[in-house]
Protein backbone atom coordinates (compact mmCIF):
# COMPACT_ATOMS: atom_id res chain seq x y z
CA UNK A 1 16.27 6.80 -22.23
CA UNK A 2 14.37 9.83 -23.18
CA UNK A 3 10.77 10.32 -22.31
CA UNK A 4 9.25 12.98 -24.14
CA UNK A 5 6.39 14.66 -25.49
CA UNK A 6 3.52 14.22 -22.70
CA UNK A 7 2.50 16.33 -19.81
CA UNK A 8 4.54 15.77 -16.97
CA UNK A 9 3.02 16.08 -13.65
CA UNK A 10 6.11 16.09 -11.19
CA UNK A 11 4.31 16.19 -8.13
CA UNK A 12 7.79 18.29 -6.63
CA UNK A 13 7.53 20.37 -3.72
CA UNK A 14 6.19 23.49 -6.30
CA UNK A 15 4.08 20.79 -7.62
CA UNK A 16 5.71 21.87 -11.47
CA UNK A 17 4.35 20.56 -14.57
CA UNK A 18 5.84 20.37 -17.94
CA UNK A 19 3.96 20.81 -21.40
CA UNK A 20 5.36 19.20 -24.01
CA UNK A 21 7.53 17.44 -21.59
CA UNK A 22 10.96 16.14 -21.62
CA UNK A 23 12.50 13.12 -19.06
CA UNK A 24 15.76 12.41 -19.40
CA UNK A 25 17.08 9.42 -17.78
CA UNK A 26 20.38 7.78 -17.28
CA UNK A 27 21.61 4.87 -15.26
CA UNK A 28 17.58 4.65 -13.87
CA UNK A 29 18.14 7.78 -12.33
CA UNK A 30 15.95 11.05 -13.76
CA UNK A 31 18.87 13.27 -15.06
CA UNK A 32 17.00 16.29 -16.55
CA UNK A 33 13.31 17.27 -16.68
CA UNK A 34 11.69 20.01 -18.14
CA UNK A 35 9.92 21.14 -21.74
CA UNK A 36 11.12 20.32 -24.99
CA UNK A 37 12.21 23.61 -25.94
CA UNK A 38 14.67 23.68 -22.63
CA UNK A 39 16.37 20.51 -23.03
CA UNK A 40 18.68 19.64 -25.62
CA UNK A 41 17.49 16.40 -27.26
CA UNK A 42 19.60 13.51 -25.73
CA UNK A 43 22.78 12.50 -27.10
CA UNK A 44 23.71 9.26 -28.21
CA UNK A 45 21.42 6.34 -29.59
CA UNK A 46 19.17 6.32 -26.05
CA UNK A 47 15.75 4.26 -26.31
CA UNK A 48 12.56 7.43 -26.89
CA UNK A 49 9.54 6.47 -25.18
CA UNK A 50 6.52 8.99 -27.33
CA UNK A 51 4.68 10.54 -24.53
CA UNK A 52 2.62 12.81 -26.89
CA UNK A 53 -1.01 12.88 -26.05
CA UNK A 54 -0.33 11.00 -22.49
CA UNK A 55 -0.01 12.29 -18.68
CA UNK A 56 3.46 11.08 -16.72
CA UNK A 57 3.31 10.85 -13.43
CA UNK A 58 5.61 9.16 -10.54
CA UNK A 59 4.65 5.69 -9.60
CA UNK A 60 2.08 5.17 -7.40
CA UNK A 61 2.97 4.14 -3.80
CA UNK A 62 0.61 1.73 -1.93
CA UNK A 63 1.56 1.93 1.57
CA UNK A 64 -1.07 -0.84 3.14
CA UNK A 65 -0.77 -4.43 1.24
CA UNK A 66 -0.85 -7.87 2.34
CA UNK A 67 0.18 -9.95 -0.70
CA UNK A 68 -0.75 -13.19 -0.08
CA UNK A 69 -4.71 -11.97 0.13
CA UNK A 70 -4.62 -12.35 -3.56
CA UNK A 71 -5.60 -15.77 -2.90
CA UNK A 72 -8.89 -15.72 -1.39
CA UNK A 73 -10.01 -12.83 -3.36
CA UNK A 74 -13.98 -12.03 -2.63
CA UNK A 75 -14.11 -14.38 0.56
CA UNK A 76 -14.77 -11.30 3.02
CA UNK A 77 -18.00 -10.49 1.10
CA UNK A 78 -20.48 -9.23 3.95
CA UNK A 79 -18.43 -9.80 7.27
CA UNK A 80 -17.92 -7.47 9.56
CA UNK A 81 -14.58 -6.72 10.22
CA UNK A 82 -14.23 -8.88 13.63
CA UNK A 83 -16.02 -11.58 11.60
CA UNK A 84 -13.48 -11.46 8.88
CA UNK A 85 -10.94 -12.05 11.41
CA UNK A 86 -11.90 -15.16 13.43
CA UNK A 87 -13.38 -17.08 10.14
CA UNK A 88 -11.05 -16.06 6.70
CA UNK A 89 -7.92 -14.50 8.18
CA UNK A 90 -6.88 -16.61 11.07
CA UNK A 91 -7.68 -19.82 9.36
CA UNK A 92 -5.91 -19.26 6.04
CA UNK A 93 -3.26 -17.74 8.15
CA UNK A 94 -2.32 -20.84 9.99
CA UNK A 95 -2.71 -23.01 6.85
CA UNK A 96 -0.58 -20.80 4.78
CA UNK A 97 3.22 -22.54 3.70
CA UNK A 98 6.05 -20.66 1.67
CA UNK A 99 4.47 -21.91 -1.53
CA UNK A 100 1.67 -20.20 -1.39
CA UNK A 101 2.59 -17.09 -0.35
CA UNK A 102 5.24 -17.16 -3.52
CA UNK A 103 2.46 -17.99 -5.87
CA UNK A 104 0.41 -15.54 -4.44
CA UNK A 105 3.27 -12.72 -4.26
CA UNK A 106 3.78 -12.99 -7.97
CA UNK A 107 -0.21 -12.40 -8.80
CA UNK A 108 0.05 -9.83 -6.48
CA UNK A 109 3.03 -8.01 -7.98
CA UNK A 110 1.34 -8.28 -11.87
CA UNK A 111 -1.35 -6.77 -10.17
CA UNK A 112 0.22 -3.59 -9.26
CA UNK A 113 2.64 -3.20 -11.71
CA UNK A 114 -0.43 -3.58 -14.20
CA UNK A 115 -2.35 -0.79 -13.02
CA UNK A 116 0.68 2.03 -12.12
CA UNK A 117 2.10 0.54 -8.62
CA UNK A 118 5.61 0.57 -8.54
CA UNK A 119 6.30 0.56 -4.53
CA UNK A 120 4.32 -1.32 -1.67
CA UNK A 121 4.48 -1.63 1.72
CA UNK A 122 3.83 -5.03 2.56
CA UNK A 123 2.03 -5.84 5.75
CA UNK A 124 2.92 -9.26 7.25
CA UNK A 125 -0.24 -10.80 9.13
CA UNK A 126 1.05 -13.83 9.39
CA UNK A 127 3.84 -15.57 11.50
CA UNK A 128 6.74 -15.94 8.84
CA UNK A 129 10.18 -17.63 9.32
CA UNK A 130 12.87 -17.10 6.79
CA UNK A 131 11.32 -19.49 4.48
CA UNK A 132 7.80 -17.52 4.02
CA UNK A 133 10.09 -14.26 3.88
CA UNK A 134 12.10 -15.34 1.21
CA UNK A 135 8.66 -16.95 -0.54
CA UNK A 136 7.00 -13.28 -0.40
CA UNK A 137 10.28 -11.03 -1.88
CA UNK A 138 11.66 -13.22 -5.05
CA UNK A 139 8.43 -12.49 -6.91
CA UNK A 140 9.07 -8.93 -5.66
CA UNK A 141 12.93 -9.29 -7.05
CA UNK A 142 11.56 -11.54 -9.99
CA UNK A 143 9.02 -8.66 -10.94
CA UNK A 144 11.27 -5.64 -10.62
CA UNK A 145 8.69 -3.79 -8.64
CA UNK A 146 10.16 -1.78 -5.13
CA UNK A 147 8.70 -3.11 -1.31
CA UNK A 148 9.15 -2.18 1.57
CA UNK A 149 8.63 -5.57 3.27
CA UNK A 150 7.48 -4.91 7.11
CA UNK A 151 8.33 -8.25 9.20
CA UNK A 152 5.77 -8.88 12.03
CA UNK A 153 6.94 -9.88 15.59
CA UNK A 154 4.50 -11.76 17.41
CA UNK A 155 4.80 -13.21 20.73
CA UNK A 156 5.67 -15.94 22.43
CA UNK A 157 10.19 -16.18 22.42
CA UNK A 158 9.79 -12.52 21.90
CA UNK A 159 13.55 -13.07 22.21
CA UNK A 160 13.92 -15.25 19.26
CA UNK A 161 11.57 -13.05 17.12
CA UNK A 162 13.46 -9.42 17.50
CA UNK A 163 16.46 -11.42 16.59
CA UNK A 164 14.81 -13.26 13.39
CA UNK A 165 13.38 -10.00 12.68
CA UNK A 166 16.69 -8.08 12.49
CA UNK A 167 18.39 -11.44 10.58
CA UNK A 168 16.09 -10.76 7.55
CA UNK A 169 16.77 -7.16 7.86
CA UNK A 170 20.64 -7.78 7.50
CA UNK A 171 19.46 -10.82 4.53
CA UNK A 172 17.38 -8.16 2.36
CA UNK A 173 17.04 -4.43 3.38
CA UNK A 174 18.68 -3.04 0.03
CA UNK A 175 18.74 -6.27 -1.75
CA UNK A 176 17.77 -5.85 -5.54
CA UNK A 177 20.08 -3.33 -5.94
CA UNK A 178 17.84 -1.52 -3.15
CA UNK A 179 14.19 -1.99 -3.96
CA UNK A 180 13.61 -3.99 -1.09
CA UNK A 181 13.89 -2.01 2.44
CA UNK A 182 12.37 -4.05 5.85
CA UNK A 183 10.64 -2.39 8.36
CA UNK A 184 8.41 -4.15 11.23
CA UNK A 185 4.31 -4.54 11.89
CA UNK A 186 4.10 -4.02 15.84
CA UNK A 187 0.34 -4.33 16.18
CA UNK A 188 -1.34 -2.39 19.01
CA UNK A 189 -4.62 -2.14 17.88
CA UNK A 190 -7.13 -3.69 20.95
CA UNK A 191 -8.57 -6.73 18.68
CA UNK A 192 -4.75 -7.71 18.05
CA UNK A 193 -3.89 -7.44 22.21
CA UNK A 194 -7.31 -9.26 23.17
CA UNK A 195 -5.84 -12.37 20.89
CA UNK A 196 -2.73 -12.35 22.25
CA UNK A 197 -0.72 -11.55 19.59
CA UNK A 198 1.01 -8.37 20.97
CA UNK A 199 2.04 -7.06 24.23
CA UNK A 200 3.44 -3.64 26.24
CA UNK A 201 7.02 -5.58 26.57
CA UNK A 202 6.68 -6.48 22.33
CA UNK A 203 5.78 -3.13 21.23
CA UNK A 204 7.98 -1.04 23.14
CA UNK A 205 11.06 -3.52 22.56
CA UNK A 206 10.22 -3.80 19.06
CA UNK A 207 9.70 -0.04 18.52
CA UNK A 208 13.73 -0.46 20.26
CA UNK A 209 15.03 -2.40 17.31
CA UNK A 210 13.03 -0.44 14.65
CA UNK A 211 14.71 2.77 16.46
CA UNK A 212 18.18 1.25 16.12
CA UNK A 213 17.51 -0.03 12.28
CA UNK A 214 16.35 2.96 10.89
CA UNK A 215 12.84 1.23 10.09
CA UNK A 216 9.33 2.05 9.33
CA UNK A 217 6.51 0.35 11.85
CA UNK A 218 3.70 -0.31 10.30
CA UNK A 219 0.57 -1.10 12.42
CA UNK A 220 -2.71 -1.14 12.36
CA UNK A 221 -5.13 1.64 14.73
CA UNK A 222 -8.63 2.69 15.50
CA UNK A 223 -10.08 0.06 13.06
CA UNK A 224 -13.45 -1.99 12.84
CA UNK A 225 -16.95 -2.40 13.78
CA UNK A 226 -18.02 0.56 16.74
CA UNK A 227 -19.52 -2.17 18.57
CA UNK A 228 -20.27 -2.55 22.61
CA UNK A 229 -21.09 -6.29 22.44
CA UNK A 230 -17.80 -7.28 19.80
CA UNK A 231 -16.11 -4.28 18.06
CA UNK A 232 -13.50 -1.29 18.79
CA UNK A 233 -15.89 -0.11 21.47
CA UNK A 234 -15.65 -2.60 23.38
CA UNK A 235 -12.06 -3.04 23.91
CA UNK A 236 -11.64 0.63 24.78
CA UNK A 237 -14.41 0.29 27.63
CA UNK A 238 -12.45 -2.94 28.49
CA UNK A 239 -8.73 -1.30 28.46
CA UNK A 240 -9.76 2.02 29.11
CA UNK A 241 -7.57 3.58 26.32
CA UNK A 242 -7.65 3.78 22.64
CA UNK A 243 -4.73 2.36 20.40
CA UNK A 244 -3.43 5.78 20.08
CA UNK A 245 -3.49 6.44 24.26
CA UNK A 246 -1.71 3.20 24.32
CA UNK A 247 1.24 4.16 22.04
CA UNK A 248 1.74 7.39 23.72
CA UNK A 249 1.06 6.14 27.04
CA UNK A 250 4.38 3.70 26.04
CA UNK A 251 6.40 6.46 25.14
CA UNK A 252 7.39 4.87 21.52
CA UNK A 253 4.52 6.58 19.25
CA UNK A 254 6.67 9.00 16.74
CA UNK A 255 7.38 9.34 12.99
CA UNK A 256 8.67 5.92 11.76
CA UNK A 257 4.79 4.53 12.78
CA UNK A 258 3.30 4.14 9.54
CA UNK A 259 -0.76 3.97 11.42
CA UNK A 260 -2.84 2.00 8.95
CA UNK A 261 -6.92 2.84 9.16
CA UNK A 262 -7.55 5.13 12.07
CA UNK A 263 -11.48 5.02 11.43
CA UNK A 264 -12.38 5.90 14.94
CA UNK A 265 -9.84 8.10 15.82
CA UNK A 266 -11.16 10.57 18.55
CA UNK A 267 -10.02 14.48 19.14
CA UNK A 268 -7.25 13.44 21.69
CA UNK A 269 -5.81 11.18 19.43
CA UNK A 270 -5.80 13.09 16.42
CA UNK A 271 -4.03 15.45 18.99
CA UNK A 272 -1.64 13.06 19.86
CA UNK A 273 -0.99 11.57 16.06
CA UNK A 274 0.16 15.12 15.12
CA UNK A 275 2.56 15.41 17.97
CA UNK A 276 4.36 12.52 17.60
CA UNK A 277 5.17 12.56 13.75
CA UNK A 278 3.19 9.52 13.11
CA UNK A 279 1.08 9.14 9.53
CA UNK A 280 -1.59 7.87 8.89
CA UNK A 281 -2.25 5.01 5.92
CA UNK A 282 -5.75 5.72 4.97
CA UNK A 283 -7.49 2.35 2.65
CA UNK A 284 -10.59 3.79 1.47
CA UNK A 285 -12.84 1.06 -0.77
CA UNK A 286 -11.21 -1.62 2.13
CA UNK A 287 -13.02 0.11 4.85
CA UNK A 288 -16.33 0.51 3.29
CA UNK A 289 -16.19 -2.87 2.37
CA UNK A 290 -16.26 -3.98 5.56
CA UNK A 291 -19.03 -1.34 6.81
CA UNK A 292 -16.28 -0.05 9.23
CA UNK A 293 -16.94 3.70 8.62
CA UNK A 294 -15.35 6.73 6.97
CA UNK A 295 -11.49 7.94 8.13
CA UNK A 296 -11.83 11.65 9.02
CA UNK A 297 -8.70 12.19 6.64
CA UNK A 298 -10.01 15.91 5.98
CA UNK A 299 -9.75 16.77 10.14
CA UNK A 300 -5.94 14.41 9.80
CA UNK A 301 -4.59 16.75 7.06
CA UNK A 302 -6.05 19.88 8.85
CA UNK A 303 -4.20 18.72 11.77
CA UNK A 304 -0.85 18.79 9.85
CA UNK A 305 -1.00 14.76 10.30
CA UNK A 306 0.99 13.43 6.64
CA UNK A 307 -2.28 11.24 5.27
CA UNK A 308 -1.21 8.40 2.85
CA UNK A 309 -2.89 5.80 0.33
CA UNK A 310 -2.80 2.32 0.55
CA UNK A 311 -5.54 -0.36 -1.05
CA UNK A 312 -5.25 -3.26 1.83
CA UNK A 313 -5.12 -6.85 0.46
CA UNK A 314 -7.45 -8.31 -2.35
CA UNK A 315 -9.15 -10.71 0.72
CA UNK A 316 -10.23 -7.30 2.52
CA UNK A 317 -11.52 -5.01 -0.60
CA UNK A 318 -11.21 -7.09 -4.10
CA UNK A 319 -8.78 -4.63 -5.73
CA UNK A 320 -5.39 -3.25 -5.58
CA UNK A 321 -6.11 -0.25 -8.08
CA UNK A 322 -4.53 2.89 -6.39
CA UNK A 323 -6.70 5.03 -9.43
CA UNK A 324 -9.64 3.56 -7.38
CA UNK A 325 -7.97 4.59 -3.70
CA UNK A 326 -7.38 7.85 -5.27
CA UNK A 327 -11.02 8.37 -6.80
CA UNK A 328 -12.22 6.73 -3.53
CA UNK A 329 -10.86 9.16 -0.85
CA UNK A 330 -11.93 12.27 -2.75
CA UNK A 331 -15.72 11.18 -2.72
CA UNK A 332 -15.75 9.88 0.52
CA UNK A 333 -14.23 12.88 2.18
CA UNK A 334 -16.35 15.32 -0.06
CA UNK A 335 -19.38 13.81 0.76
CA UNK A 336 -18.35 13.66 4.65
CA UNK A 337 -17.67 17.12 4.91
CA UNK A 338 -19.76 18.41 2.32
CA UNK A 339 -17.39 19.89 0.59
CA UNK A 340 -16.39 19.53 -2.87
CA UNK A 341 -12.73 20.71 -2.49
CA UNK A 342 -12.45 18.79 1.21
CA UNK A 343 -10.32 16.30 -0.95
CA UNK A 344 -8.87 17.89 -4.47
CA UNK A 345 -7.48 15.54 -7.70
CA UNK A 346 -4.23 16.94 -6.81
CA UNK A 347 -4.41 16.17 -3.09
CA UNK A 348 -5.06 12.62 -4.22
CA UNK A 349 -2.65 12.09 -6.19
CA UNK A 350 0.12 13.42 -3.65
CA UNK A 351 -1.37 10.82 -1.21
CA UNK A 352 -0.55 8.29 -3.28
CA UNK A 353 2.86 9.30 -4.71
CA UNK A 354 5.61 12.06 -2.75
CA UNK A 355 3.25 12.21 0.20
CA UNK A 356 3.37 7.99 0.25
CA UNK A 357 6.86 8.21 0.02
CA UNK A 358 7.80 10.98 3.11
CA UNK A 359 5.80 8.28 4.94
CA UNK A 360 8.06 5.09 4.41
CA UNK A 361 11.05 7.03 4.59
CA UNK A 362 12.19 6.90 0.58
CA UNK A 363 11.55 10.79 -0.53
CA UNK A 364 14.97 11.03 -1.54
CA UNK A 365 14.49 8.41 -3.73
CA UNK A 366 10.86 7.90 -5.04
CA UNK A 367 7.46 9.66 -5.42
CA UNK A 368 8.02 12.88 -7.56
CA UNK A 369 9.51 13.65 -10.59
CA UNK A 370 13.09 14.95 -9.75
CA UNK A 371 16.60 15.25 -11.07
CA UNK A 372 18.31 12.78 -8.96
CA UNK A 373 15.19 10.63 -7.83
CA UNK A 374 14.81 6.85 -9.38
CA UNK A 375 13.04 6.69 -12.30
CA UNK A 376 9.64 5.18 -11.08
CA UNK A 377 7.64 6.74 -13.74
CA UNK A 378 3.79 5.82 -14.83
CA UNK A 379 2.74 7.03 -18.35
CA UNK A 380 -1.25 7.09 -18.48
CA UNK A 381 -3.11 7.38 -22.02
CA UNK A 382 -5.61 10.66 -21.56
CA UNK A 383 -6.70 10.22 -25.71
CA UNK A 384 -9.56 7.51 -24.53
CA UNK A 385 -12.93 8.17 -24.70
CA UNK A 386 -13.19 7.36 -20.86
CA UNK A 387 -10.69 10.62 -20.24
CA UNK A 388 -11.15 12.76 -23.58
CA UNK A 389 -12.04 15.73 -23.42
CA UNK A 390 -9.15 16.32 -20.40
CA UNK A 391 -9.38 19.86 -19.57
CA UNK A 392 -8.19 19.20 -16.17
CA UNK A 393 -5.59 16.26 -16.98
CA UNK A 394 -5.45 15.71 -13.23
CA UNK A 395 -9.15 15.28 -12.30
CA UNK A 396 -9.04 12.81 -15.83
CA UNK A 397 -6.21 10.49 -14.10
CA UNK A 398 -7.93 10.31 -10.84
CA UNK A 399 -11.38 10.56 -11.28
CA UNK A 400 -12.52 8.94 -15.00
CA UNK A 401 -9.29 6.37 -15.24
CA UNK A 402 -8.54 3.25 -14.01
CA UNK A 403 -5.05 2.17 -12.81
CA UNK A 404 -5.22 -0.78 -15.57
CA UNK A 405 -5.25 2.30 -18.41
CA UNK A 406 -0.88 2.68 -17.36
CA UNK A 407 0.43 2.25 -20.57
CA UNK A 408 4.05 2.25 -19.52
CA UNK A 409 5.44 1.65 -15.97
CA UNK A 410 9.10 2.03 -15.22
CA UNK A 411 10.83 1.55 -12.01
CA UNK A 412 14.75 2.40 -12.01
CA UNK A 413 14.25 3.17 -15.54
CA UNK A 414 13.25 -0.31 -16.57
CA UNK A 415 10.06 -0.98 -18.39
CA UNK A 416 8.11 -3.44 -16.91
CA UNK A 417 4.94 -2.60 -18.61
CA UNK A 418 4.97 -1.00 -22.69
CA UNK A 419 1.58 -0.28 -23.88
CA UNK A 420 0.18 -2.33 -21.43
CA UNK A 421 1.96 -5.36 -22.16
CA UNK A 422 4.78 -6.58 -19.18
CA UNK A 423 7.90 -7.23 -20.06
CA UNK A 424 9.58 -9.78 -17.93
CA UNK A 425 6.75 -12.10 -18.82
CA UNK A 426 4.88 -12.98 -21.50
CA UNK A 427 0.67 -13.49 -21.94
CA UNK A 428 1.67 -17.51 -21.44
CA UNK A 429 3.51 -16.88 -18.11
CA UNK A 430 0.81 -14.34 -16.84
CA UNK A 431 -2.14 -17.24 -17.56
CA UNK A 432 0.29 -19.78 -15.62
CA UNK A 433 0.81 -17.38 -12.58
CA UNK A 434 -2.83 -17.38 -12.15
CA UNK A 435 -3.34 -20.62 -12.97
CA UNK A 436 -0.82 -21.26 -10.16
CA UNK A 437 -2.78 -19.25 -7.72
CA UNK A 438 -6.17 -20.30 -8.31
CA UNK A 439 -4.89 -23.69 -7.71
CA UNK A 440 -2.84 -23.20 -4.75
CA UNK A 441 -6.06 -21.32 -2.99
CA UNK A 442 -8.47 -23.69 -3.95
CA UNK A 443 -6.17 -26.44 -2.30
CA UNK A 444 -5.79 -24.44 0.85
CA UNK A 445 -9.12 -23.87 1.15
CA UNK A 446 -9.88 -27.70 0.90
CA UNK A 447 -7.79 -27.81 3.83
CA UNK A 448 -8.77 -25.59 6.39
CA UNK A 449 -12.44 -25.31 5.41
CA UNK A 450 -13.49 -22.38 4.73
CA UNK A 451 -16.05 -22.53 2.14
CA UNK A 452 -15.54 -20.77 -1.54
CA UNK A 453 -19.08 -19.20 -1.00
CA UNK A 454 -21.50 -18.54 1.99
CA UNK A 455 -24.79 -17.33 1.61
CA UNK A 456 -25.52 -13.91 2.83
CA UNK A 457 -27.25 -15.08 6.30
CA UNK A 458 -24.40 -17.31 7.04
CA UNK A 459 -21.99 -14.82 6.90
CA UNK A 460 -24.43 -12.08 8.90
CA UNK A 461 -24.27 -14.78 12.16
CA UNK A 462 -20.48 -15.85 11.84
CA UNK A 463 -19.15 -15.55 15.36
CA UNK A 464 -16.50 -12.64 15.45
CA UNK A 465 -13.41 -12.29 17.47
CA UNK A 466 -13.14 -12.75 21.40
């Protein structure tokens, strides 16, 4: 397949771009890259893919999802973040079965292939046997998208739970002829200890087994509301540490912790991040969603701390969009620091491609533009009157697109999206999958409870967690 004719952005370690570009690709690896006039035109009767006019970039990399939020999309209006907890995600946690969290999974995986996602890390919240892991990768398989599917281990049998979570690392890590990797969610953060869903003797064992797999942790830190009477606050005053103290204080914080949120991250622990080799998963529109307060990502990259982009489920924020994450963090941050170049168009973008991709541990295979790298490869439309005129095609992509303007998305070289249509399914399929999921929610729903909508003062006096 030969690519040709757009600007190529390859987001490579001298951050090269190519006029009148040329992407050569061969067995869904990138062979060659370059211009036009330095690459022979490809031999043979290859499929051309006319970039002329458009801006190619490496698939975006969202390294905080939970899939099977797509369900209960818009429920977390006006909760605070402890709130959210204790009355959408615990109940529709314990009520969720395999079915659901398939129907969900393939939703979720139309969603991100439709606007430029081509690699996730998936977040399990939930308590999943080999049934619900099987139910959240096929539509990952089925959709021909990459994941990086992190298995949670949750206490009690902590015994029986290191050893399911390495039996569905031997089942699927490099399944799909190696889009799917599994790593594990060892939550530390304070609300997760106070419920009992994590421990010292979990974390530190678990952080064992990750050691000995070669796997990512993902977990999340420092999040929610800076509350005395039921937030963040008060489980520091309570434990007398933060999440990060309690990492390092375990000896197990290093670089395979993939750290998602670290609002309230103090100096010592933005000490202590940087040390260790830990990143940091920053989910911009989900945080201010839930009022929880802006990441210092500026003071994380200062720190030499490796900053990511991830969009958190559809039940948190309402959208997936990594165009918006990108747009998102620059304002935020510029407006924090009051400074217009705090957070730059390029910056963003490198958070949410090669600089996503150091941070799950697949560089050598994803997130820039590379002879030898898959061929994950986003082609974005810049002649639109919502881009044109693009004198900075950069600042166009991140700051006046949206992640639904990808007009092709490949991942090892396989289209799964040509001008905007998928190709593994057609319109018919794509109205069933929803179909499917509206359904399946509204059922659950029915089930547990929770009500479709609450007025705004209902929500304001739910009771939050502990």
């Amino acid at each position: 397949m030969l690519i040709e004719g757009g600007l190529v952005i390859t987001m490579d370690a001298e951050r090269r771009r190519f006029e009148d570009g040329v992407m050569l690709i061969e067995d869904g690896t990138i062979a060659a890259v370059g211009t036009r006039s330095e690459l022979p035109p490809a031999a043979g009767g290859g499929e051309r893919i006319d970039a002329s006019g458009c801006l190619v970039v490496p698939g975006f990399i969202n390294t905080h999802q939970h899939h099977w939020y797509n369900l209960f999309k818009g429920l977390g209006g006006g909760m605070l973040l402890e709130q959210w907890i204790e009355n959408l995600l615990r109940p529709t946690a314990a009520a969720l079965r395999p079915a659901e969290i398939e129907a969900s999974g393939r939703l979720a995986c139309l969603e991100m292939l439709g606007t430029g996602t081509t690699t996730c890390l998936n977040h399990s919240v939930t308590t999943t046997d080999l049934e619900a892991v099987d139910a959240t990768l096929r539509p990952v398989v089925e959709s021909g998208m990459r994941q990086l599917f992190a298995k949670e281990v949750r206490p009690p049998a902590l015994d029986d739970q290191l050893a399911l979570a390495e039996e569905v690392h031997e089942r699927w890590h490099g399944a799909a002829e190696g889009r799917i990797a599994i790593g594990l969610v060892l939550e530390s953060t304070a609300h997760w200890v106070a419920m009992g869903t994590s421990s010292e003797e979990l974390i530190v064992r678990g952080d064992e087994l990750a050691a000995r797999l070669d796997a990512r942790i993902s977990d999340h830190v420092a999040g929610g509301t800076m509350s005395r009477e039921r937030g963040y606050l008060r489980f520091i005053r309570e434990m007398g540490r933060t999440d990060i103290e309690f990492l390092q204080q375990l000896g197990v914080l290093d670089g395979k912790w993939v750290l998602a949120h670290a609002i309230h991250a103090r100096d010592r622990d933005i000490e202590l991040i940087a040390a260790s080799g830990a990143s940091i998963a920053h989910t911009p529109t989900s945080e201010s969603t839930r009022g929880g307060g802006i990441t210092p990502v500026k003071r994380f990259r200062d720190a030499g701390i490796l900053v990511h982009l991830g969009s958190d489920g559809p039940m948190v924020d309402t959208s997936v969009d990594m165009v918006e994450q990108m747009k998102a963090v620059m304002l935020f941050q510029n407006q924090l620091h009051r400074d217009p170049l705090a957070i730059t168009p390029e910056d963003a973008l490198a958070m949410a491609t090669c600089d996503a991709a150091r941070a799950i541990g697949l560089d050598e295979r994803i997130g820039s533009l590379e002879p030898g790298k898959r061929a994950d490869v986003v082609i974005f439309d810049l002649d639109t009157p919502a881009c044109g005129v693009a004198h900075d095609p950069v600042a166009a992509l991140v700051q006046s697109s949206r992640g639904a303007d990808a007009r092709d998305v490949l991942v090892d070289g396989e289209p799964l999206v040509r001008n905007g249509e998928f190709t593994r399914v057609d319109a018919d399929a794509v109205r069933a999958v929803i179909a499917e999921a509206g359904a399946r929610s509204t059922e659950l729903l029915a089930r547990t409870g929770v009500p479709a909508r609450r007025p705004a003062a209902e929500r304001a006096a739910l009771p939050a967690i502990g």
